[in-house]
PDB file of N, CA and C in Angstrom:
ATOM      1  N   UNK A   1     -11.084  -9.954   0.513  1.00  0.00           N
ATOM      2  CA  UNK A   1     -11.041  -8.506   0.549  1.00  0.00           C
ATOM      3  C   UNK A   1     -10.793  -7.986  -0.865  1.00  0.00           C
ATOM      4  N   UNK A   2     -11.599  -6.604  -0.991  1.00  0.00           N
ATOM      5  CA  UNK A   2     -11.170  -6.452  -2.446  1.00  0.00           C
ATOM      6  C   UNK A   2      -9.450  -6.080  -2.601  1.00  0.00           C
ATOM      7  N   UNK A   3      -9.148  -5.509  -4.042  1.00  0.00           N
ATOM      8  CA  UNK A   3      -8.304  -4.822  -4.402  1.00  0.00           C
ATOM      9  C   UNK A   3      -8.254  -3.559  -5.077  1.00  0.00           C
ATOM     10  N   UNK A   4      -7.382  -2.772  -4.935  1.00  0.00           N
ATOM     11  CA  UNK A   4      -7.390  -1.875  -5.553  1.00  0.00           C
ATOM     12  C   UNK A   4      -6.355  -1.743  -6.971  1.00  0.00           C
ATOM     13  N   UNK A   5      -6.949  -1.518  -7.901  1.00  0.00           N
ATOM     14  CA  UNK A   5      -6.627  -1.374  -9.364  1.00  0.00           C
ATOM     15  C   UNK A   5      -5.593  -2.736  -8.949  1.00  0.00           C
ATOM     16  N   UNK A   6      -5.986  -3.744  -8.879  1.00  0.00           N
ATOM     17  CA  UNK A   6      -5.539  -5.248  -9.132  1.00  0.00           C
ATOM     18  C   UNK A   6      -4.331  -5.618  -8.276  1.00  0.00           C
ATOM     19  N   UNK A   7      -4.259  -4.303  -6.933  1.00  0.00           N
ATOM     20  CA  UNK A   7      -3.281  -4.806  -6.118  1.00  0.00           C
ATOM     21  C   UNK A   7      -4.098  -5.008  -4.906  1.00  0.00           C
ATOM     22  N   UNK A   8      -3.610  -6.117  -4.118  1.00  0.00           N
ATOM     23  CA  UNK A   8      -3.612  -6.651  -2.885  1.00  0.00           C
ATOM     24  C   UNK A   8      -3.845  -6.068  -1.601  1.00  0.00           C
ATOM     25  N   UNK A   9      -4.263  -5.938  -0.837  1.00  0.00           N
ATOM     26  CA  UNK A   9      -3.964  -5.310   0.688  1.00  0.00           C
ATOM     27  C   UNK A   9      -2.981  -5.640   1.410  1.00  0.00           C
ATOM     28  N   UNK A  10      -1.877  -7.001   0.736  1.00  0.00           N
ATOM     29  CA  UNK A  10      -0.837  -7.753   1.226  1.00  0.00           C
ATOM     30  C   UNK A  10       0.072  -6.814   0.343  1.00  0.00           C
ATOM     31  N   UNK A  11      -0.185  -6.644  -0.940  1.00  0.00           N
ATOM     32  CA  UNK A  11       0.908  -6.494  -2.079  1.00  0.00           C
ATOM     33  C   UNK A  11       1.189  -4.646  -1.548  1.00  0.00           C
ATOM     34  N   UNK A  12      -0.073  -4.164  -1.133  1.00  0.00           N
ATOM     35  CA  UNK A  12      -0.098  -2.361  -1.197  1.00  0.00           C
ATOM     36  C   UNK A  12       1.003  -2.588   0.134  1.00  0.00           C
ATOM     37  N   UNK A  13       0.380  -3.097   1.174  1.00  0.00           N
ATOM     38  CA  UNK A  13       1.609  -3.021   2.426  1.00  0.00           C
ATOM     39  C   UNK A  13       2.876  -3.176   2.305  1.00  0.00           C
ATOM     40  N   UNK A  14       3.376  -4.408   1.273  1.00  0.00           N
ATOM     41  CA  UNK A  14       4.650  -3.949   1.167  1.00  0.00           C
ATOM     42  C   UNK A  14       5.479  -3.435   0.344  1.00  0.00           C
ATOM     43  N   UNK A  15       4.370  -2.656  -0.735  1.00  0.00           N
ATOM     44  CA  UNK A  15       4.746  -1.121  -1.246  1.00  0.00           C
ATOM     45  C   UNK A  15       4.864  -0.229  -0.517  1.00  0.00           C
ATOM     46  N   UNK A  16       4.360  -0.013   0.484  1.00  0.00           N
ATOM     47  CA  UNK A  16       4.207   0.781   1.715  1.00  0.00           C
ATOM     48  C   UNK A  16       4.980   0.607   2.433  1.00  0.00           C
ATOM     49  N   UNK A  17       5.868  -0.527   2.635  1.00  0.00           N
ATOM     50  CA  UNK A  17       7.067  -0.836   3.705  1.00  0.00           C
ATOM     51  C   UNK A  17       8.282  -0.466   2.831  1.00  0.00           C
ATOM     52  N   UNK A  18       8.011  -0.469   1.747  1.00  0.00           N
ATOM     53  CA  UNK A  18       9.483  -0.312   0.906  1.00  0.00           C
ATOM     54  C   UNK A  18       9.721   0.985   0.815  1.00  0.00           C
ATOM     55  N   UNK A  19       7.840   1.944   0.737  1.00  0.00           N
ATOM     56  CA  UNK A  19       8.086   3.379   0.572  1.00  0.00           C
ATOM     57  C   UNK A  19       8.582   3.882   1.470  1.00  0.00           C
ATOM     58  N   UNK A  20       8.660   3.157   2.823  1.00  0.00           N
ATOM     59  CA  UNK A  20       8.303   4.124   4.313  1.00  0.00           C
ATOM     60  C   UNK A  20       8.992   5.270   4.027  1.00  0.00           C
ATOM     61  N   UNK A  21       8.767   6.329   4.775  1.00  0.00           N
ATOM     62  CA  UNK A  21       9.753   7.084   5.131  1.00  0.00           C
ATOM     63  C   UNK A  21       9.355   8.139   3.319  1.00  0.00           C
ATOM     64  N   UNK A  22       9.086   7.881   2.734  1.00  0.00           N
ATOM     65  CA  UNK A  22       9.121   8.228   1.330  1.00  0.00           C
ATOM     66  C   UNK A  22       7.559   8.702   0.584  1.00  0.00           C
ATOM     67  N   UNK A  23       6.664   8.156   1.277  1.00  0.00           N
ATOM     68  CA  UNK A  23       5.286   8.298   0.609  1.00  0.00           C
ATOM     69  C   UNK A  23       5.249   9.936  -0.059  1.00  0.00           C
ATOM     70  N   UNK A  24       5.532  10.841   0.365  1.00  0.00           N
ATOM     71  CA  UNK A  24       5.262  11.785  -0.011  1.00  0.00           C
ATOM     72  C   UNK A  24       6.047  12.599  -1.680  1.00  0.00           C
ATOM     73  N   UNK A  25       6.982  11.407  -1.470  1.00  0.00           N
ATOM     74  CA  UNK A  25       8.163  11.319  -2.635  1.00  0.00           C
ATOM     75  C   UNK A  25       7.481  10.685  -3.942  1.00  0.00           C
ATOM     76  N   UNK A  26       6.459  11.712  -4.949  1.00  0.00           N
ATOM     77  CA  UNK A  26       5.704  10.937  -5.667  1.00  0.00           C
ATOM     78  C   UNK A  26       6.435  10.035  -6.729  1.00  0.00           C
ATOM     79  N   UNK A  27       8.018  10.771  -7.059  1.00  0.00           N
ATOM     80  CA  UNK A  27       8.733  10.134  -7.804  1.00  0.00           C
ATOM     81  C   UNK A  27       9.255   8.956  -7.654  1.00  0.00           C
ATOM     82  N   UNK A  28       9.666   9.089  -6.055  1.00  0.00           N
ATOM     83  CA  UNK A  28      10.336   7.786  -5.575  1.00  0.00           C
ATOM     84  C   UNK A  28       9.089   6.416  -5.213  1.00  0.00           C
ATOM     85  N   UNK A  29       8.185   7.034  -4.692  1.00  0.00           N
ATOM     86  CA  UNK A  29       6.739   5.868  -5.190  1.00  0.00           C
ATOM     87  C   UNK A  29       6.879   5.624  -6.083  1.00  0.00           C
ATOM     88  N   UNK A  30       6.855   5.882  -7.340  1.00  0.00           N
ATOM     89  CA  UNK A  30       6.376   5.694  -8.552  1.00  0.00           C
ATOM     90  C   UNK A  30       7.859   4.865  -8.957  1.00  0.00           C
ATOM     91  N   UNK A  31       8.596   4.713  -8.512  1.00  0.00           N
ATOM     92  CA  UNK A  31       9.731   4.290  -9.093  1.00  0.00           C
ATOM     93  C   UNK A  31       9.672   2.482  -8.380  1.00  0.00           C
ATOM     94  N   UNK A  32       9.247   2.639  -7.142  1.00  0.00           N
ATOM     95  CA  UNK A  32       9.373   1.465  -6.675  1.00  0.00           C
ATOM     96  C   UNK A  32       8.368   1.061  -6.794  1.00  0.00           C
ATOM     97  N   UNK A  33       7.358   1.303  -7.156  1.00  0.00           N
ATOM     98  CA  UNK A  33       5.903   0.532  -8.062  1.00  0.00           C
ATOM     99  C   UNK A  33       6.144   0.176  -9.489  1.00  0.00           C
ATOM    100  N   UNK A  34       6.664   0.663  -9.890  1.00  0.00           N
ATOM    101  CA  UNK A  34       7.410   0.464 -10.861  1.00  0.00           C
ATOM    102  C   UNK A  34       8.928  -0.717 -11.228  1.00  0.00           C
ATOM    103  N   UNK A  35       9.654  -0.567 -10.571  1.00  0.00           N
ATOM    104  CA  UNK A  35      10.129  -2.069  -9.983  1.00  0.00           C
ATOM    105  C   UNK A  35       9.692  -3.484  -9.593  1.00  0.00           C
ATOM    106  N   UNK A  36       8.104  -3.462  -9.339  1.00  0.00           N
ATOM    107  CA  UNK A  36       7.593  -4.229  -9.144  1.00  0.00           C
ATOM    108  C   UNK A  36       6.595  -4.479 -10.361  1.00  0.00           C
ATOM    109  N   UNK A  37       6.796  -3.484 -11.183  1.00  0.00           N
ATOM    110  CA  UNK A  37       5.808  -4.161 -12.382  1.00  0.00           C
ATOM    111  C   UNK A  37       4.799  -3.248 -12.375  1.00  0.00           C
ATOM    112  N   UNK A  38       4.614  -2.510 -11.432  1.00  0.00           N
ATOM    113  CA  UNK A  38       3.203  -1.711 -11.383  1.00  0.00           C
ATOM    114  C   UNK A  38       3.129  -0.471 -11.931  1.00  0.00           C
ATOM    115  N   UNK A  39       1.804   0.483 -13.008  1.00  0.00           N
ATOM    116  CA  UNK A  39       2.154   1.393 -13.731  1.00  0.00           C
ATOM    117  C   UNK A  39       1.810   2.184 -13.015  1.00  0.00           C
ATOM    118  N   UNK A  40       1.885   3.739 -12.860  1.00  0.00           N
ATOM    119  CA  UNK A  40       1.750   4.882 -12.185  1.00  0.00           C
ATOM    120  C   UNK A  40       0.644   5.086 -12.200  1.00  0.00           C
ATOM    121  N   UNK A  41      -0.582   5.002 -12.700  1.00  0.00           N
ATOM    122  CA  UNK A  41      -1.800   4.926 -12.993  1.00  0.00           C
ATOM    123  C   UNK A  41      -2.185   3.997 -11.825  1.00  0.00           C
ATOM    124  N   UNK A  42      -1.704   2.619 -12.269  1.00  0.00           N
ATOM    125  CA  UNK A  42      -2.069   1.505 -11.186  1.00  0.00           C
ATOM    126  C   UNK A  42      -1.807   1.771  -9.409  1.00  0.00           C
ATOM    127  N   UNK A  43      -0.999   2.089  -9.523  1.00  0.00           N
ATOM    128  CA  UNK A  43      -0.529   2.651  -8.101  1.00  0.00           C
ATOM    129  C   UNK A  43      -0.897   3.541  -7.680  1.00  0.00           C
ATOM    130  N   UNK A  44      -1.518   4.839  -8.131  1.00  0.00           N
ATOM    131  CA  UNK A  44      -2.074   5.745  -7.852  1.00  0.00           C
ATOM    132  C   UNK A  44      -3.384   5.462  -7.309  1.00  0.00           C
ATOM    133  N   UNK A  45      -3.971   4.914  -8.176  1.00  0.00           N
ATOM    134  CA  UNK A  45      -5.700   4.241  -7.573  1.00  0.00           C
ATOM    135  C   UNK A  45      -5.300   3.477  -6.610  1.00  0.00           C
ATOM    136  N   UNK A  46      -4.612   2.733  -6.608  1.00  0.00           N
ATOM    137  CA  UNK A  46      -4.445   1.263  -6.048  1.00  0.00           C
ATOM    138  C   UNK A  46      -4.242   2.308  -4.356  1.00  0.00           C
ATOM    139  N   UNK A  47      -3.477   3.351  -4.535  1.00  0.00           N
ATOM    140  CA  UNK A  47      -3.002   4.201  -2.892  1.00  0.00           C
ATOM    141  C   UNK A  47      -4.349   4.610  -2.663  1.00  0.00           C
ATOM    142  N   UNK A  48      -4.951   5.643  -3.751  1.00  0.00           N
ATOM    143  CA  UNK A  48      -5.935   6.292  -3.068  1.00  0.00           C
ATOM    144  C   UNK A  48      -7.653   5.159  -2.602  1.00  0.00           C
ATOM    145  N   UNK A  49      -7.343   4.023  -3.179  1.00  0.00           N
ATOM    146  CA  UNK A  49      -8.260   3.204  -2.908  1.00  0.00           C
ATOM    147  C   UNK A  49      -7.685   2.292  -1.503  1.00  0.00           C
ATOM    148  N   UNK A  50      -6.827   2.164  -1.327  1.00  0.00           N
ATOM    149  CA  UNK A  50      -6.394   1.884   0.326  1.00  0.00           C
ATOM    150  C   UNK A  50      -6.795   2.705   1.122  1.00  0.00           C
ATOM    151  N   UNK A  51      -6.160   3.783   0.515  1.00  0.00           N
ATOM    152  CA  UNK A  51      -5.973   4.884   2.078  1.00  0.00           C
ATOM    153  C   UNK A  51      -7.436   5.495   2.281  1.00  0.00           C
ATOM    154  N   UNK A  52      -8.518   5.510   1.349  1.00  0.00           N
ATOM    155  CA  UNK A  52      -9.739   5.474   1.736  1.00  0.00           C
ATOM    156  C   UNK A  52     -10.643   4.421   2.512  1.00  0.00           C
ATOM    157  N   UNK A  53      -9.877   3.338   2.289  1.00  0.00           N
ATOM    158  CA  UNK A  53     -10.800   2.326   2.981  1.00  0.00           C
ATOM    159  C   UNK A  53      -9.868   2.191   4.582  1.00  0.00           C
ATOM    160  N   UNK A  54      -8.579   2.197   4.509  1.00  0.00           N
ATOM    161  CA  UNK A  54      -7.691   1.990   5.779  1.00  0.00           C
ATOM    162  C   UNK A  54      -8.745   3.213   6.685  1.00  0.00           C
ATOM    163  N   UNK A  55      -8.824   4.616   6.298  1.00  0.00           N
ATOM    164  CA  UNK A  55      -9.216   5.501   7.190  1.00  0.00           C
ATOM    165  C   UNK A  55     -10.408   5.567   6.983  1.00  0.00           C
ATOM    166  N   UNK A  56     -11.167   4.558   7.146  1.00  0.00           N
ATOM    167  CA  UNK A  56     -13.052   4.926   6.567  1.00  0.00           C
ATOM    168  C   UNK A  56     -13.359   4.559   8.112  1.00  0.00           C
ATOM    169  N   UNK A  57     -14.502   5.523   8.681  1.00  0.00           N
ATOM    170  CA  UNK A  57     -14.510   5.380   9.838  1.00  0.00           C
ATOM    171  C   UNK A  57     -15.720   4.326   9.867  1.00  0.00           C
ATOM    172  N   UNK A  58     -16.724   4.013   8.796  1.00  0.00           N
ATOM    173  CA  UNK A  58     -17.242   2.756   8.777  1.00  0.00           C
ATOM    174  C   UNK A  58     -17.052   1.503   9.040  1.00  0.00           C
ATOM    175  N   UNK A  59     -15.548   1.182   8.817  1.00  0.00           N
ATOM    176  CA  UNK A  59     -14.353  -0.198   8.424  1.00  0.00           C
ATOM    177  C   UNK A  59     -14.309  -0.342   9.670  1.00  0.00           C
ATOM    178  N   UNK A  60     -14.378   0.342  10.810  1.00  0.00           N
ATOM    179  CA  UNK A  60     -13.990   0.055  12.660  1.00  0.00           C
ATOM    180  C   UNK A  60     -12.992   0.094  12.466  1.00  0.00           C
ATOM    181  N   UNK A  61     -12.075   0.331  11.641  1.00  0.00           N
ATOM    182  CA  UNK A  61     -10.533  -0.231  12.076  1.00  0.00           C
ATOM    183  C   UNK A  61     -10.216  -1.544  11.036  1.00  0.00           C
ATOM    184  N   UNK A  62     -10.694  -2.351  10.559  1.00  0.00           N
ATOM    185  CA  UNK A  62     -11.143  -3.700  10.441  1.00  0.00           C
ATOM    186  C   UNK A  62      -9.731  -3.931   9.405  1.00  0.00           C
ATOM    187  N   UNK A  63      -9.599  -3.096   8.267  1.00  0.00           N
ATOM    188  CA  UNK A  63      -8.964  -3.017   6.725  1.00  0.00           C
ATOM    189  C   UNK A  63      -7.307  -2.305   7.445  1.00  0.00           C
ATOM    190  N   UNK A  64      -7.446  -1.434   8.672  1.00  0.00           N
ATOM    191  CA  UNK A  64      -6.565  -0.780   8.850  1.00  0.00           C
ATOM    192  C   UNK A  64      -5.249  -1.831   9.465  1.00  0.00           C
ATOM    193  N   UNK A  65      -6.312  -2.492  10.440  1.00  0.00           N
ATOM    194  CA  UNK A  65      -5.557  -3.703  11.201  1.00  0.00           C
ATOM    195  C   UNK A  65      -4.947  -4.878   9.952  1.00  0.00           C
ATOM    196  N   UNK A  66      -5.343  -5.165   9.293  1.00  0.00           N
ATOM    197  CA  UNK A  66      -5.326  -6.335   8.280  1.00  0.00           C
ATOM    198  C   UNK A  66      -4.128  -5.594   7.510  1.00  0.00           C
ATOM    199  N   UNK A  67      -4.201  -4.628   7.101  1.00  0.00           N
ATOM    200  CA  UNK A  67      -2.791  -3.407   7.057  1.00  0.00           C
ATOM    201  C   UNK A  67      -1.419  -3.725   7.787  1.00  0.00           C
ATOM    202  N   UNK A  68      -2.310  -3.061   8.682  1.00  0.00           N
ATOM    203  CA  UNK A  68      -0.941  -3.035   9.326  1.00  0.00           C
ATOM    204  C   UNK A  68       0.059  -4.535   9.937  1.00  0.00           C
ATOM    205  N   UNK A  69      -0.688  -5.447  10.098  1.00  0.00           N
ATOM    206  CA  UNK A  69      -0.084  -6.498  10.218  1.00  0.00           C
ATOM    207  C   UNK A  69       0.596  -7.171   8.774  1.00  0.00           C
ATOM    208  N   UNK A  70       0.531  -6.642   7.799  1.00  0.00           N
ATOM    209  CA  UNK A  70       1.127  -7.296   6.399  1.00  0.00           C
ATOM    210  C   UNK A  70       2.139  -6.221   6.307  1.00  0.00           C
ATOM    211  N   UNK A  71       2.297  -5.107   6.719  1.00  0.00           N
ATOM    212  CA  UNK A  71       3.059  -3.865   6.876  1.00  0.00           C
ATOM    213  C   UNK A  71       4.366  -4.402   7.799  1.00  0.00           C
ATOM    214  N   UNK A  72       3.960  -4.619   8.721  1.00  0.00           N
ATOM    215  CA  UNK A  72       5.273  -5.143  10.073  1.00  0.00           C
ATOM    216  C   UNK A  72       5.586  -6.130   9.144  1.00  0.00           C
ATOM    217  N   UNK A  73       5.049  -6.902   9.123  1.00  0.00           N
ATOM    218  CA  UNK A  73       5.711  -8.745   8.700  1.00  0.00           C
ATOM    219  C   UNK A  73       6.675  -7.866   7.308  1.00  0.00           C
ATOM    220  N   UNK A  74       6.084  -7.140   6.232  1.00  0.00           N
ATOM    221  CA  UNK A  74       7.300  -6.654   4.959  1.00  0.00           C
ATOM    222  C   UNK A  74       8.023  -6.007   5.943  1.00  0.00           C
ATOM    223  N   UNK A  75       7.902  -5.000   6.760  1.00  0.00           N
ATOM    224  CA  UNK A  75       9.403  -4.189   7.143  1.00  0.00           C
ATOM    225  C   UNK A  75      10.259  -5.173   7.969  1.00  0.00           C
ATOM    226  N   UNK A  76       9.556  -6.449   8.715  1.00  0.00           N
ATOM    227  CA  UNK A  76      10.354  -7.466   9.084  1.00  0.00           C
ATOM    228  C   UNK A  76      11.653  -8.147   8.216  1.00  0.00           C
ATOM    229  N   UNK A  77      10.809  -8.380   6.660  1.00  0.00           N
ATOM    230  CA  UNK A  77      11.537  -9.139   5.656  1.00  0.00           C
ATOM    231  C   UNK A  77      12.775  -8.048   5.287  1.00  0.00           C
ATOM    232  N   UNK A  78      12.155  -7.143   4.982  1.00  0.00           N
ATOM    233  CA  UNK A  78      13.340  -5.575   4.504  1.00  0.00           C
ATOM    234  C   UNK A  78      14.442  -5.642   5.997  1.00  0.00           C
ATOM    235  N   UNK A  79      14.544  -5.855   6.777  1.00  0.00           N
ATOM    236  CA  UNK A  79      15.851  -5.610   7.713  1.00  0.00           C
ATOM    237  C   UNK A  79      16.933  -6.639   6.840  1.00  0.00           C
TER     238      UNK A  79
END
Protein backbone atom coordinates (compact mmCIF):
# COMPACT_ATOMS: atom_id res chain seq x y z
CA UNK A 1 0.00 0.00 0.00
CA UNK A 2 1.27 3.34 -0.68
CA UNK A 3 2.27 6.10 1.78
CA UNK A 4 1.65 9.28 2.40
CA UNK A 5 4.56 11.89 2.52
CA UNK A 6 6.69 8.70 3.76
CA UNK A 7 4.24 7.66 6.46
CA UNK A 8 2.61 4.31 6.71
CA UNK A 9 -1.11 3.39 6.90
CA UNK A 10 0.19 1.45 10.15
CA UNK A 11 2.38 4.53 11.30
CA UNK A 12 -0.80 7.33 10.31
CA UNK A 13 -3.19 4.98 12.60
CA UNK A 14 -1.29 5.27 15.43
CA UNK A 15 -0.91 8.95 15.04
CA UNK A 16 -4.46 8.81 14.92
CA UNK A 17 -4.84 6.71 18.12
CA UNK A 18 -2.58 8.98 20.03
CA UNK A 19 -4.55 12.04 18.47
CA UNK A 20 -8.01 10.61 19.27
CA UNK A 21 -10.18 12.77 20.73
CA UNK A 22 -7.80 15.74 19.46
CA UNK A 23 -7.69 15.74 15.56
CA UNK A 24 -9.16 18.96 15.32
CA UNK A 25 -6.42 20.37 17.77
CA UNK A 26 -4.01 21.45 14.87
CA UNK A 27 -1.46 22.33 17.54
CA UNK A 28 -1.77 19.35 19.56
CA UNK A 29 -1.41 17.13 16.13
CA UNK A 30 1.39 18.81 15.24
CA UNK A 31 3.01 18.35 18.51
CA UNK A 32 2.59 14.64 18.64
CA UNK A 33 3.86 14.23 15.02
CA UNK A 34 6.35 15.90 16.06
CA UNK A 35 7.38 13.65 18.97
CA UNK A 36 7.63 11.10 16.67
CA UNK A 37 10.03 12.74 14.39
CA UNK A 38 7.53 13.90 11.90
CA UNK A 39 7.57 17.63 10.38
CA UNK A 40 4.29 19.60 10.12
CA UNK A 41 4.51 19.67 6.48
CA UNK A 42 4.94 15.81 6.62
CA UNK A 43 1.95 15.23 8.60
CA UNK A 44 -0.18 17.46 7.02
CA UNK A 45 0.03 15.64 3.53
CA UNK A 46 0.61 12.49 5.12
CA UNK A 47 -3.46 13.33 6.95
CA UNK A 48 -4.84 14.80 3.96
CA UNK A 49 -3.49 11.89 1.80
CA UNK A 50 -5.16 9.23 4.20
CA UNK A 51 -8.24 10.78 4.80
CA UNK A 52 -8.73 11.01 1.01
CA UNK A 53 -8.09 7.60 0.27
CA UNK A 54 -9.83 6.14 3.80
CA UNK A 55 -13.14 8.07 2.41
CA UNK A 56 -12.74 7.49 -1.46
CA UNK A 57 -15.84 5.88 -2.38
CA UNK A 58 -13.80 3.98 -5.16
CA UNK A 59 -11.51 2.09 -2.27
CA UNK A 60 -15.07 -0.01 -1.24
CA UNK A 61 -14.04 0.49 2.09
CA UNK A 62 -10.81 -1.54 1.34
CA UNK A 63 -7.91 1.34 2.86
CA UNK A 64 -10.64 2.29 5.50
CA UNK A 65 -10.79 -1.30 6.97
CA UNK A 66 -6.89 -1.82 6.81
CA UNK A 67 -7.25 1.57 9.02
CA UNK A 68 -9.11 0.84 11.20
CA UNK A 69 -7.78 -2.41 12.30
CA UNK A 70 -4.07 -0.81 12.91
CA UNK A 71 -6.18 1.99 14.77
CA UNK A 72 -7.81 -0.58 17.52
CA UNK A 73 -4.60 -2.73 17.85
CA UNK A 74 -2.55 1.25 18.74
CA UNK A 75 -5.49 2.32 21.09
CA UNK A 76 -5.11 -1.34 22.45
CA UNK A 77 -1.23 -0.68 23.11
CA UNK A 78 -2.10 3.11 24.59
CA UNK A 79 -4.41 1.60 27.58
Amino acid sequence: MKTGKGIDIEKYADLCARMDGMLNNRKECLKIASNEGIKPDEWEEAHKYWQERITDPEDMGRTAAVFMAFWEMAKFRLK
